[in-house]
N, C-alpha and C. Protein backbone atom coordinates (compact mmCIF):
# COMPACT_ATOMS: atom_id res chain seq x y z
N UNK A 1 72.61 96.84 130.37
CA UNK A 1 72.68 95.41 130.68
C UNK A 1 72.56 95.30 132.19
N UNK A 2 71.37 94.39 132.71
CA UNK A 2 70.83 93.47 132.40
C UNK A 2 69.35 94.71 131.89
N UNK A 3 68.98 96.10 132.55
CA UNK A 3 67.85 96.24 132.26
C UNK A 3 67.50 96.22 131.27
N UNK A 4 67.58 96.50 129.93
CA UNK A 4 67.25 96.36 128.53
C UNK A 4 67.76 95.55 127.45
N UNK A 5 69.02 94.97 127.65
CA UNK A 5 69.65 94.05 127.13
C UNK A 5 70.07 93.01 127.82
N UNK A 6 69.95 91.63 127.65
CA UNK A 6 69.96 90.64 128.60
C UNK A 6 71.96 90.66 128.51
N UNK A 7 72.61 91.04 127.41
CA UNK A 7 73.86 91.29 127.40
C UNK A 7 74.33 92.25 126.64
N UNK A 8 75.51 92.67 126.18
CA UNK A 8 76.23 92.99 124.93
C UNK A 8 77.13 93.13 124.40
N UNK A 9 77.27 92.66 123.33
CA UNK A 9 78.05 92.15 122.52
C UNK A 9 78.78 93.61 121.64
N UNK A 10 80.52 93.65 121.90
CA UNK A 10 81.49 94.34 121.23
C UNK A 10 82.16 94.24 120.25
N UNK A 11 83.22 94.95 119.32
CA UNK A 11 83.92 94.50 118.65
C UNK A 11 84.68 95.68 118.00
N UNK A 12 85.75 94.94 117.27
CA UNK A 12 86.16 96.15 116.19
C UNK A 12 86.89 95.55 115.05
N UNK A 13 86.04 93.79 115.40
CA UNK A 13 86.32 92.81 114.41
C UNK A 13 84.82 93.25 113.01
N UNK A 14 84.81 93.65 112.19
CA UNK A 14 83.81 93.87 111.12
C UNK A 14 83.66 92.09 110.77
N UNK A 15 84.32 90.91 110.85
CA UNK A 15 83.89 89.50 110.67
C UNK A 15 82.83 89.23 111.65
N UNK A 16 83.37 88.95 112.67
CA UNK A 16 82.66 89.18 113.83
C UNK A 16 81.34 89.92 113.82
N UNK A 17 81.04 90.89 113.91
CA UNK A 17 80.26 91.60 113.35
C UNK A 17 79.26 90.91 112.25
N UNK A 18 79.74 90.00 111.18
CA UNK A 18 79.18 89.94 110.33
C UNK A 18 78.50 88.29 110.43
N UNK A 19 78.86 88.27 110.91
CA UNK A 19 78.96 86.59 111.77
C UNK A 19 77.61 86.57 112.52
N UNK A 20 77.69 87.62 113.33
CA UNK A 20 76.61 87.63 113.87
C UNK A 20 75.14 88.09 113.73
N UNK A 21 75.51 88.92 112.39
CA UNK A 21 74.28 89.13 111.19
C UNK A 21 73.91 88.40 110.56
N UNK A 22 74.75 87.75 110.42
CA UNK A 22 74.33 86.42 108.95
C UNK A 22 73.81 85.00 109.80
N UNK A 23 74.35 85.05 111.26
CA UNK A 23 73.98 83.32 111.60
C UNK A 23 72.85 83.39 112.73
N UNK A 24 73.14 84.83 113.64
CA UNK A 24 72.13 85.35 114.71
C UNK A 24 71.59 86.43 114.77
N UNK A 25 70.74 86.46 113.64
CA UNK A 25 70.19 88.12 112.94
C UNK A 25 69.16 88.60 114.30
N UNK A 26 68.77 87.58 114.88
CA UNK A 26 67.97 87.91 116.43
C UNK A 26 68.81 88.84 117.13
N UNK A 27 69.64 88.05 117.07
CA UNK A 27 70.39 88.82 118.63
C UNK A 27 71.83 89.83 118.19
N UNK A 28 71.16 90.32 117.33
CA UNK A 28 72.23 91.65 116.29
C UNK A 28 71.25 92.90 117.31
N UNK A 29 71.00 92.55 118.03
CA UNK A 29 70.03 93.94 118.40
C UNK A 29 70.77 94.16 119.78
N UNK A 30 71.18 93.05 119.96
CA UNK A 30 72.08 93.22 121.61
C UNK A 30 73.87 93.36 120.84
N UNK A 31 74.30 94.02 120.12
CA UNK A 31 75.79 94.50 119.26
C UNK A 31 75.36 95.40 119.95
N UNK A 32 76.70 96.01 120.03
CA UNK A 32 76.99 97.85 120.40
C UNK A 32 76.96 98.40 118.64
N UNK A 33 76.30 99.35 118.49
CA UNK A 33 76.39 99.76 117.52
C UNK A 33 77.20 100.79 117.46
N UNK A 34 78.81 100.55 117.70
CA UNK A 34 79.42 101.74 118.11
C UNK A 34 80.48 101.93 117.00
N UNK A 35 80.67 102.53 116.57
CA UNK A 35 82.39 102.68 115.32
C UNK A 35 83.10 101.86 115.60
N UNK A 36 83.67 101.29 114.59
CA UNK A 36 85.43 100.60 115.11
C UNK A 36 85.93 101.98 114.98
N UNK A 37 87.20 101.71 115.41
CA UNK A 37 88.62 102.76 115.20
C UNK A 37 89.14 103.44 114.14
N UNK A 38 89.02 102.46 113.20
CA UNK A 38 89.26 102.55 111.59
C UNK A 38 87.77 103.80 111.15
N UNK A 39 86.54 103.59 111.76
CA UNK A 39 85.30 104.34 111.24
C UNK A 39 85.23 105.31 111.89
N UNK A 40 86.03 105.57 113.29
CA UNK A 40 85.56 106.67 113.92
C UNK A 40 86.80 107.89 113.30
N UNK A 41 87.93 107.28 113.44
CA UNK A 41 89.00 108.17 112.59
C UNK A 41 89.09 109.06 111.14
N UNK A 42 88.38 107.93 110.87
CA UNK A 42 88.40 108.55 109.18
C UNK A 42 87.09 109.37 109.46
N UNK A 43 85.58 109.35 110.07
CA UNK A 43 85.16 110.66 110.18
C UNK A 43 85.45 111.57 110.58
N UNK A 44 86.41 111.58 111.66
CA UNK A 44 87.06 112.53 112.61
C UNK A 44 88.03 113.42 111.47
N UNK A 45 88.56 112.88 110.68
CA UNK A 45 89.46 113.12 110.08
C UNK A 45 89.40 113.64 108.40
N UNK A 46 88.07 113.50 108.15
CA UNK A 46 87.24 113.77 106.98
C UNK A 46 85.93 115.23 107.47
N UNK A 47 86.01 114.92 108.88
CA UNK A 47 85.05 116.19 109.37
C UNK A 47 86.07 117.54 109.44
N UNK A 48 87.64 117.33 109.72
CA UNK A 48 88.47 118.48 109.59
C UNK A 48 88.84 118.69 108.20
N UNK A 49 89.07 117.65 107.06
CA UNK A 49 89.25 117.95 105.64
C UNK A 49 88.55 117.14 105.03
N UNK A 50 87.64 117.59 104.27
CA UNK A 50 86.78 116.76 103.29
C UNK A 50 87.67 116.31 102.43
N UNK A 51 88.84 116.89 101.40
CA UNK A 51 89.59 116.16 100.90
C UNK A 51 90.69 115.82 101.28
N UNK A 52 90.74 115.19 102.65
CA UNK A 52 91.87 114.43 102.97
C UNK A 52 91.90 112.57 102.13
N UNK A 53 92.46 112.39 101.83
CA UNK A 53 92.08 110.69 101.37
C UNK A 53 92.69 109.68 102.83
N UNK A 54 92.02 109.22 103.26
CA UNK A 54 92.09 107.92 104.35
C UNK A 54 92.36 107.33 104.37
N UNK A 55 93.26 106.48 104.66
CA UNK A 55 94.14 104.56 104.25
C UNK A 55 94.21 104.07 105.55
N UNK A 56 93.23 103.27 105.43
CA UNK A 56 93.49 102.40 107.18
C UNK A 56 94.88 101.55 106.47
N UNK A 57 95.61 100.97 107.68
CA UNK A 57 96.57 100.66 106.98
C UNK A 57 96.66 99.23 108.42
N UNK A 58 96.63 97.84 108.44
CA UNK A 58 96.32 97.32 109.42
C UNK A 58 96.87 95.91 108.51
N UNK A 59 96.27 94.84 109.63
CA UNK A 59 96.36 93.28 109.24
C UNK A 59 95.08 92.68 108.68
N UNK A 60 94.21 93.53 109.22
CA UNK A 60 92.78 92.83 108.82
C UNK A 60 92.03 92.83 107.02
N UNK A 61 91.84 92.20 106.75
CA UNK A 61 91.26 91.80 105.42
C UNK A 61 89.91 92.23 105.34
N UNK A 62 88.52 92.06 106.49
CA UNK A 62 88.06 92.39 106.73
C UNK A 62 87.48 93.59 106.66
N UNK A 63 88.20 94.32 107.24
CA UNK A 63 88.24 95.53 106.54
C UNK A 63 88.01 96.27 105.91
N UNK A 64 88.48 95.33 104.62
CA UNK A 64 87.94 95.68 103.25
C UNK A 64 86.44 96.41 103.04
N UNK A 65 85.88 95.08 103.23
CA UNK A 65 84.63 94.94 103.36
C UNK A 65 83.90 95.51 104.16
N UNK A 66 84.10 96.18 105.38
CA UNK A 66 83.89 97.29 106.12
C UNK A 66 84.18 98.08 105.53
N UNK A 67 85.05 99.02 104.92
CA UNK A 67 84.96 100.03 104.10
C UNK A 67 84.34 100.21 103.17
N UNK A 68 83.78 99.46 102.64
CA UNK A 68 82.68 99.81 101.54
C UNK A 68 81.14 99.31 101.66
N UNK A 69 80.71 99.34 103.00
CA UNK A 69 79.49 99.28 103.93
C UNK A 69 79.10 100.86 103.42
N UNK A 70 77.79 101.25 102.87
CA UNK A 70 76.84 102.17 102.99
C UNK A 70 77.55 103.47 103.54
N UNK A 71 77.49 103.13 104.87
CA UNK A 71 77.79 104.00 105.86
C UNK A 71 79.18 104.55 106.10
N UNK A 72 79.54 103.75 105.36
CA UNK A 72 81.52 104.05 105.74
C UNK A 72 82.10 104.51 104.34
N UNK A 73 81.64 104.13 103.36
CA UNK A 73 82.77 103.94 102.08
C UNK A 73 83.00 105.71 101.55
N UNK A 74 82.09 106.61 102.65
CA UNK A 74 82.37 108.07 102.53
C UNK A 74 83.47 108.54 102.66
N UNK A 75 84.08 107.63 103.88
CA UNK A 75 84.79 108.56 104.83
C UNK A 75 86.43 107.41 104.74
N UNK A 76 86.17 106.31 104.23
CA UNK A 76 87.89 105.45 104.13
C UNK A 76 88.15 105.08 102.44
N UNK A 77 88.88 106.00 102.42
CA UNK A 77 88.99 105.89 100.93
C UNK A 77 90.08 104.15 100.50
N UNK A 78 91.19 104.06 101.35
CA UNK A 78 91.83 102.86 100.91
C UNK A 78 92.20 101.74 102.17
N UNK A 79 92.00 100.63 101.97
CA UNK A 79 92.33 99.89 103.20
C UNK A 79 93.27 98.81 102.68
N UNK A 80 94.54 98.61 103.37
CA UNK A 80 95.80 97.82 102.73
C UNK A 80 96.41 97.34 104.02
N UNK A 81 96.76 95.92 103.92
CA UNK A 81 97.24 95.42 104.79
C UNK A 81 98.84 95.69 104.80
N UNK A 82 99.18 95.27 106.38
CA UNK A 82 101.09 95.50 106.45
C UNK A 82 101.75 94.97 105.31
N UNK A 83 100.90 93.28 104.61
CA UNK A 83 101.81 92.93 104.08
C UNK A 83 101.27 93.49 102.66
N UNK A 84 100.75 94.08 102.45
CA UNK A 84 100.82 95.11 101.19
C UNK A 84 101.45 95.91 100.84
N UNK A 85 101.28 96.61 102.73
CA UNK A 85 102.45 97.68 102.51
C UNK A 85 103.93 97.45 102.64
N UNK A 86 104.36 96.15 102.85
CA UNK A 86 105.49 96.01 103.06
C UNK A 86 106.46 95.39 101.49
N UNK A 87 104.83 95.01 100.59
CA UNK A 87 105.03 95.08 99.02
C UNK A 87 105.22 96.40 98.35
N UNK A 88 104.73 97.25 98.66
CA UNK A 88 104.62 98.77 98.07
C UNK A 88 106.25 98.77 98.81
N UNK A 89 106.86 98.86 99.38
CA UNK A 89 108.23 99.46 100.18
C UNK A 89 108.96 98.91 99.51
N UNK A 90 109.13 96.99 99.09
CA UNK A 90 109.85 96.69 98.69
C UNK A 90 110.27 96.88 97.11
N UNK A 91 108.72 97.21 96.64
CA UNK A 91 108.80 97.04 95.07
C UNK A 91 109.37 98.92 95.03
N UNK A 92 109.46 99.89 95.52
CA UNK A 92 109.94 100.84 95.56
C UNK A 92 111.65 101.29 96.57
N UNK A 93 112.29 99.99 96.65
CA UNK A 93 113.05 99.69 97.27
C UNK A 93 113.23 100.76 98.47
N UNK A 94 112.02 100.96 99.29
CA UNK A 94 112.14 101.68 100.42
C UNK A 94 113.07 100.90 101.83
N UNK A 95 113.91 101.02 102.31
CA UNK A 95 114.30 99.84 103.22
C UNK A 95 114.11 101.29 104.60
N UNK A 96 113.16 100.31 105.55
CA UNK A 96 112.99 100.80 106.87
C UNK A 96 113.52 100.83 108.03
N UNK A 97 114.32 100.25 107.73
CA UNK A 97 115.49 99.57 108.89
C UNK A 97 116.37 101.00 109.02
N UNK A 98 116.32 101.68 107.75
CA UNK A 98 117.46 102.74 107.87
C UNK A 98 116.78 104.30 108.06
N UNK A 99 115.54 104.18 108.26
CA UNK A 99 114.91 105.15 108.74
C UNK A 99 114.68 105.79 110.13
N UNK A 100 114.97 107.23 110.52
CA UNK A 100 114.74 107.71 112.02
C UNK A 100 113.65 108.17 112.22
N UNK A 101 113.08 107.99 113.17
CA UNK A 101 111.77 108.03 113.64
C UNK A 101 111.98 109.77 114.26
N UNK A 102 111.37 110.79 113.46
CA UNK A 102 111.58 112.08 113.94
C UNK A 102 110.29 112.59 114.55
N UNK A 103 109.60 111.91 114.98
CA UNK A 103 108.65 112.05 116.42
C UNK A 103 108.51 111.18 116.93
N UNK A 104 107.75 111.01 118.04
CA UNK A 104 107.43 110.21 119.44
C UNK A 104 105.97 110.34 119.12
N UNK A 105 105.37 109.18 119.13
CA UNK A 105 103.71 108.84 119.13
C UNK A 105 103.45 108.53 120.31
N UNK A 106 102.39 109.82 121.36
CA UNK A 106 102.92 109.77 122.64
C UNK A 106 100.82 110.25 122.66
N UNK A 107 100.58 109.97 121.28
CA UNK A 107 98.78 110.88 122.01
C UNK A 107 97.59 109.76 121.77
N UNK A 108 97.93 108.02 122.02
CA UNK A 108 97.19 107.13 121.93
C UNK A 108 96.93 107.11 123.54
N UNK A 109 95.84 105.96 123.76
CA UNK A 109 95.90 105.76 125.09
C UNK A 109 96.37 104.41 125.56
N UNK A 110 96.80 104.17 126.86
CA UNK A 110 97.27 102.37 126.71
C UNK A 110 95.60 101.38 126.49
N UNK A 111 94.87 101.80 126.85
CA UNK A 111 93.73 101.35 126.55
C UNK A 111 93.36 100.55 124.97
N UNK A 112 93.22 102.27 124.45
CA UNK A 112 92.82 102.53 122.95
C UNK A 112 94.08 101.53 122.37
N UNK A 113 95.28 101.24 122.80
CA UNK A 113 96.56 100.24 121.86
C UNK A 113 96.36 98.78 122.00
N UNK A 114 95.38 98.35 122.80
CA UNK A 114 94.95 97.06 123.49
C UNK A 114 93.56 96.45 122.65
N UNK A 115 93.22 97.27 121.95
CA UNK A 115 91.84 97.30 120.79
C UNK A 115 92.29 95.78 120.02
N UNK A 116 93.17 95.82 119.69
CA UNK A 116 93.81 94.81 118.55
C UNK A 116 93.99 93.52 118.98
N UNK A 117 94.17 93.45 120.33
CA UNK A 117 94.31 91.93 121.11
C UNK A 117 92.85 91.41 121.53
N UNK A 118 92.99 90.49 120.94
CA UNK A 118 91.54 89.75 121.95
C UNK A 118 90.72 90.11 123.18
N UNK A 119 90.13 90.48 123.71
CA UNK A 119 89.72 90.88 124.69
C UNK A 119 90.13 92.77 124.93
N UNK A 120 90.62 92.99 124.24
CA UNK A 120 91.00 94.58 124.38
C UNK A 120 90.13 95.35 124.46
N UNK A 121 88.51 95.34 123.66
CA UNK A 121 87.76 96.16 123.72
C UNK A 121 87.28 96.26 125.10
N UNK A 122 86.65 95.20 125.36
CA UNK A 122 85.45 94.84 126.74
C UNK A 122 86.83 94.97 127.98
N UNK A 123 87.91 94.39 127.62
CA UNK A 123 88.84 94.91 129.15
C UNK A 123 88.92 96.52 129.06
N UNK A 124 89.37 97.68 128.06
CA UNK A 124 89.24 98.66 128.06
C UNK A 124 87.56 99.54 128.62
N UNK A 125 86.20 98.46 128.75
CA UNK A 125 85.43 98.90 128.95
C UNK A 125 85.61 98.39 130.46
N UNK A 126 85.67 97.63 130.74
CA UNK A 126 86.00 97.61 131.91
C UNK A 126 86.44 98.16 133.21
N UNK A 127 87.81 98.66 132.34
CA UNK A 127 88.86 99.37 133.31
C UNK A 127 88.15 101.07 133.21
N UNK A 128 87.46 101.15 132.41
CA UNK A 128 86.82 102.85 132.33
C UNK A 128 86.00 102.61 133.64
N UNK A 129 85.23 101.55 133.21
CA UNK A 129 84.19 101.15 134.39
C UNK A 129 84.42 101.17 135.51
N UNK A 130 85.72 100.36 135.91
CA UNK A 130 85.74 100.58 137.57
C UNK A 130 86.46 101.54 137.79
N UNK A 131 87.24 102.62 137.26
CA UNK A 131 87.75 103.96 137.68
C UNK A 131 86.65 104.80 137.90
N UNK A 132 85.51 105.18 137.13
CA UNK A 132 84.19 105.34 136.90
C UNK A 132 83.68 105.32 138.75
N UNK A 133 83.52 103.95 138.43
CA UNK A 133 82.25 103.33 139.33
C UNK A 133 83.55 102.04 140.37
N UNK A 134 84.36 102.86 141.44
CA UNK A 134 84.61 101.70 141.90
C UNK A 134 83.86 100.47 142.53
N UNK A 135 84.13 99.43 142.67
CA UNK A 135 83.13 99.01 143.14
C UNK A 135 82.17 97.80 141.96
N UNK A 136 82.05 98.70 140.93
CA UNK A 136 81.07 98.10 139.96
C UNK A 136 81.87 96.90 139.27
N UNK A 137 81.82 95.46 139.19
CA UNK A 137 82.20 94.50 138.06
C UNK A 137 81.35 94.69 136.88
N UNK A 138 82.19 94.25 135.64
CA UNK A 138 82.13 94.23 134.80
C UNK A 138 82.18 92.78 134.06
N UNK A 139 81.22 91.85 134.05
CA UNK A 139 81.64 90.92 133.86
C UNK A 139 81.76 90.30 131.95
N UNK A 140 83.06 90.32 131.70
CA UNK A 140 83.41 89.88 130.31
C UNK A 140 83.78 88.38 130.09
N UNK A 141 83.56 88.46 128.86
CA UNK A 141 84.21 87.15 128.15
C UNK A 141 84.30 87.68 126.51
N UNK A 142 85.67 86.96 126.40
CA UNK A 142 85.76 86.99 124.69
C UNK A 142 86.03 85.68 124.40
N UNK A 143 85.84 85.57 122.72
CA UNK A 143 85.95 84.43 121.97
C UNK A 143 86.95 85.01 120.75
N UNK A 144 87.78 84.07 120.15
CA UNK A 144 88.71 84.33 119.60
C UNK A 144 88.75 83.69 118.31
N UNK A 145 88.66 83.55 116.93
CA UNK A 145 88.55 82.44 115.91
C UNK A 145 87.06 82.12 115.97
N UNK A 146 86.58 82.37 114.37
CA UNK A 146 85.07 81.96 114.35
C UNK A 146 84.54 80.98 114.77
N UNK A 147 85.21 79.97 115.17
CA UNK A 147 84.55 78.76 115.43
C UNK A 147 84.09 78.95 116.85
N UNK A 148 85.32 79.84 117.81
CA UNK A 148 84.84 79.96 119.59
C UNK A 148 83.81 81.28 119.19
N UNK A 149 83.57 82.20 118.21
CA UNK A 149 83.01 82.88 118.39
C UNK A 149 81.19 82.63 118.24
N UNK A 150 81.36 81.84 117.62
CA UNK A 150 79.90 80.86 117.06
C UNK A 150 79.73 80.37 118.42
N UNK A 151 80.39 79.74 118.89
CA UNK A 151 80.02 78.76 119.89
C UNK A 151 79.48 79.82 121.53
N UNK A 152 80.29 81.03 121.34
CA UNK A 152 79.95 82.10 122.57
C UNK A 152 78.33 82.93 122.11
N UNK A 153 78.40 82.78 120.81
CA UNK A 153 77.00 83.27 120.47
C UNK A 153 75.94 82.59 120.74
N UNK A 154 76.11 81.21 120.33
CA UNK A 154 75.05 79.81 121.00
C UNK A 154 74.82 79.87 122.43
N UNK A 155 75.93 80.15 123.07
CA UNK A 155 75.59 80.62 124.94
C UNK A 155 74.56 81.91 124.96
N UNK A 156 75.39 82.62 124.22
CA UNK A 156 74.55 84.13 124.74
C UNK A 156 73.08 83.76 124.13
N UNK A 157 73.15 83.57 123.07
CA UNK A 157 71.55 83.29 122.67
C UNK A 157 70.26 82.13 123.58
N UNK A 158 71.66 80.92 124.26
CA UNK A 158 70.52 80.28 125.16
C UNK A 158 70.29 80.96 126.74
N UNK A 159 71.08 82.46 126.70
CA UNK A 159 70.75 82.75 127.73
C UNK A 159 71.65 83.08 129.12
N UNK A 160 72.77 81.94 128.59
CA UNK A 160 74.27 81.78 129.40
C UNK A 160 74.91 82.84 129.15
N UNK A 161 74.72 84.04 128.88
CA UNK A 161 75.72 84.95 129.25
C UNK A 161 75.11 86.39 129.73
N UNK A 162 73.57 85.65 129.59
CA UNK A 162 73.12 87.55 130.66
C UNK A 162 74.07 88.18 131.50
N UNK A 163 73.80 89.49 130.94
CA UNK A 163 74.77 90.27 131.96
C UNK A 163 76.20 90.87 131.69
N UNK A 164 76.89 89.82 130.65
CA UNK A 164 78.26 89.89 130.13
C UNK A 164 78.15 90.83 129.27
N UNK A 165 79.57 91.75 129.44
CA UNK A 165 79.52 92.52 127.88
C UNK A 165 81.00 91.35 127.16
N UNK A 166 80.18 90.86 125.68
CA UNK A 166 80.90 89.72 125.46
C UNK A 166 81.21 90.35 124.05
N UNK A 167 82.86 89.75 123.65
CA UNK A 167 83.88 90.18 122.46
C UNK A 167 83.98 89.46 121.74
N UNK A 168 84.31 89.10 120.41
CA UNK A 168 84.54 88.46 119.99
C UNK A 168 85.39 89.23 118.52
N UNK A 169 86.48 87.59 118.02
CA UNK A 169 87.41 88.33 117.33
C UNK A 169 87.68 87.43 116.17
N UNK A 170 87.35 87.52 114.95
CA UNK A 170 87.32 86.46 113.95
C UNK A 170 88.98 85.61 113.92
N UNK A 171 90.12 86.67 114.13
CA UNK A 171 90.80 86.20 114.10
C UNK A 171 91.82 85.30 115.78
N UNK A 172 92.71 84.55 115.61
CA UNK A 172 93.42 83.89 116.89
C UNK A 172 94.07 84.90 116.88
N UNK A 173 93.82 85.43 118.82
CA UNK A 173 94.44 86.47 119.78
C UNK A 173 94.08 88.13 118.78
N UNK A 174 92.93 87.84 118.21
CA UNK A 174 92.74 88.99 117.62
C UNK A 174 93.16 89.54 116.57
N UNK A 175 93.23 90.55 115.90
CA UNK A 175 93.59 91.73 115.04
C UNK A 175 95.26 91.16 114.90
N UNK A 176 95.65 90.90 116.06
CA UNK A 176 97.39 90.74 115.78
C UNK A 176 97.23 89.49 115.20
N UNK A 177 96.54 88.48 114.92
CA UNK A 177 96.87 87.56 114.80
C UNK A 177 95.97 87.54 112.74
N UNK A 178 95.98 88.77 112.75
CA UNK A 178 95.09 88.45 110.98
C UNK A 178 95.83 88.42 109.71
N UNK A 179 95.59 88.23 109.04
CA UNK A 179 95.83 87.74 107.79
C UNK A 179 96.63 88.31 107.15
N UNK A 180 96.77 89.65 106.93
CA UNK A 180 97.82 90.68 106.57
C UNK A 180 99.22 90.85 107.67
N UNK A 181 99.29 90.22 108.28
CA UNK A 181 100.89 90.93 109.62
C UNK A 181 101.48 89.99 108.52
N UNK A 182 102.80 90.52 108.81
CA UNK A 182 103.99 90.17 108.65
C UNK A 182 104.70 89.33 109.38
């Protein structure tokens, strides 16, 4: 961006994503065609055990439907939201409150935990960027809820956002804000 792509467009929203196949099949060519988190894991994690079984386990609904894309439905065998899983706990009267946490989850990055909020991807590309390349801006924008995300696609497509690497997130404030949380 700008030499070969007038912008581009991120995500690790699969709506989003799909949004922009179905309404701006033009400008699906300027997407990063890069894994979400959920797709890069479960190969990562299917390339060390072929029979491991996979459960993204998240808020997104979406999801779903990303997991059983061509390309993916190899490698994520089940996708269930919190509040599914917080049905599976109760109907097995698991109570969590009384559980000790006998490790420390200490091998994410603060970056990679910022994926889920609105703007998390393209600020995480960002901040690589100017450690990288001081000096270099990065100029972003995200859209949040299909309706701002439609409306950021109508810019980029008339042209108003050359240059931007631009996000977008089907759901309000993102991933935290989808359909499955609790």
């Amino acid at each position: 961006v700008p030499a070969s792509k007038p912008y581009l467009g991120t995500s690790c929203c699969p709506s989003w994503s799909m949004m922009v196949k179905k309404m701006f099949p033009e400008e699906d060519k300027n997407i990063s065609s890069s894994a979400t988190p959920m797709i890069a894991t479960a190969k990562l994690i299917k390339r060390k055990d072929l029979d491991a079984k996979v459960t993204f386990i998240g808020p997104c609904i979406s999801k779903k439907l990303e997991a059983l894309e061509e390309d993916v439905k190899d490698y994520v065998d089940f996708v269930i939201t919190y509040e599914e899983l917080m049905g599976m706990f109760i109907a097995k009267k698991i109570e969590l409150s009384g559980l000790e946490a006998n490790e420390a989850i200490g091998d994410s990055s603060n970056l990679g935990r910022g994926f889920a909020a609105s703007g998390g991807v393209a600020g995480a590309v960002a901040a690589v960027v100017a450690e990288l390349e001081p000096g270099r801006t990065v100029l972003t924008e995200k859209a949040n809820g299909l309706h701002e995300c439609v409306k950021l696609m109508k810019q980029a497509k008339a042209g108003k956002k050359n240059g931007y690497l631009l996000e977008g997130m089907a759901c309000p404030g993102g991933c935290l804000g989808g359909p499955g949380t609790l």
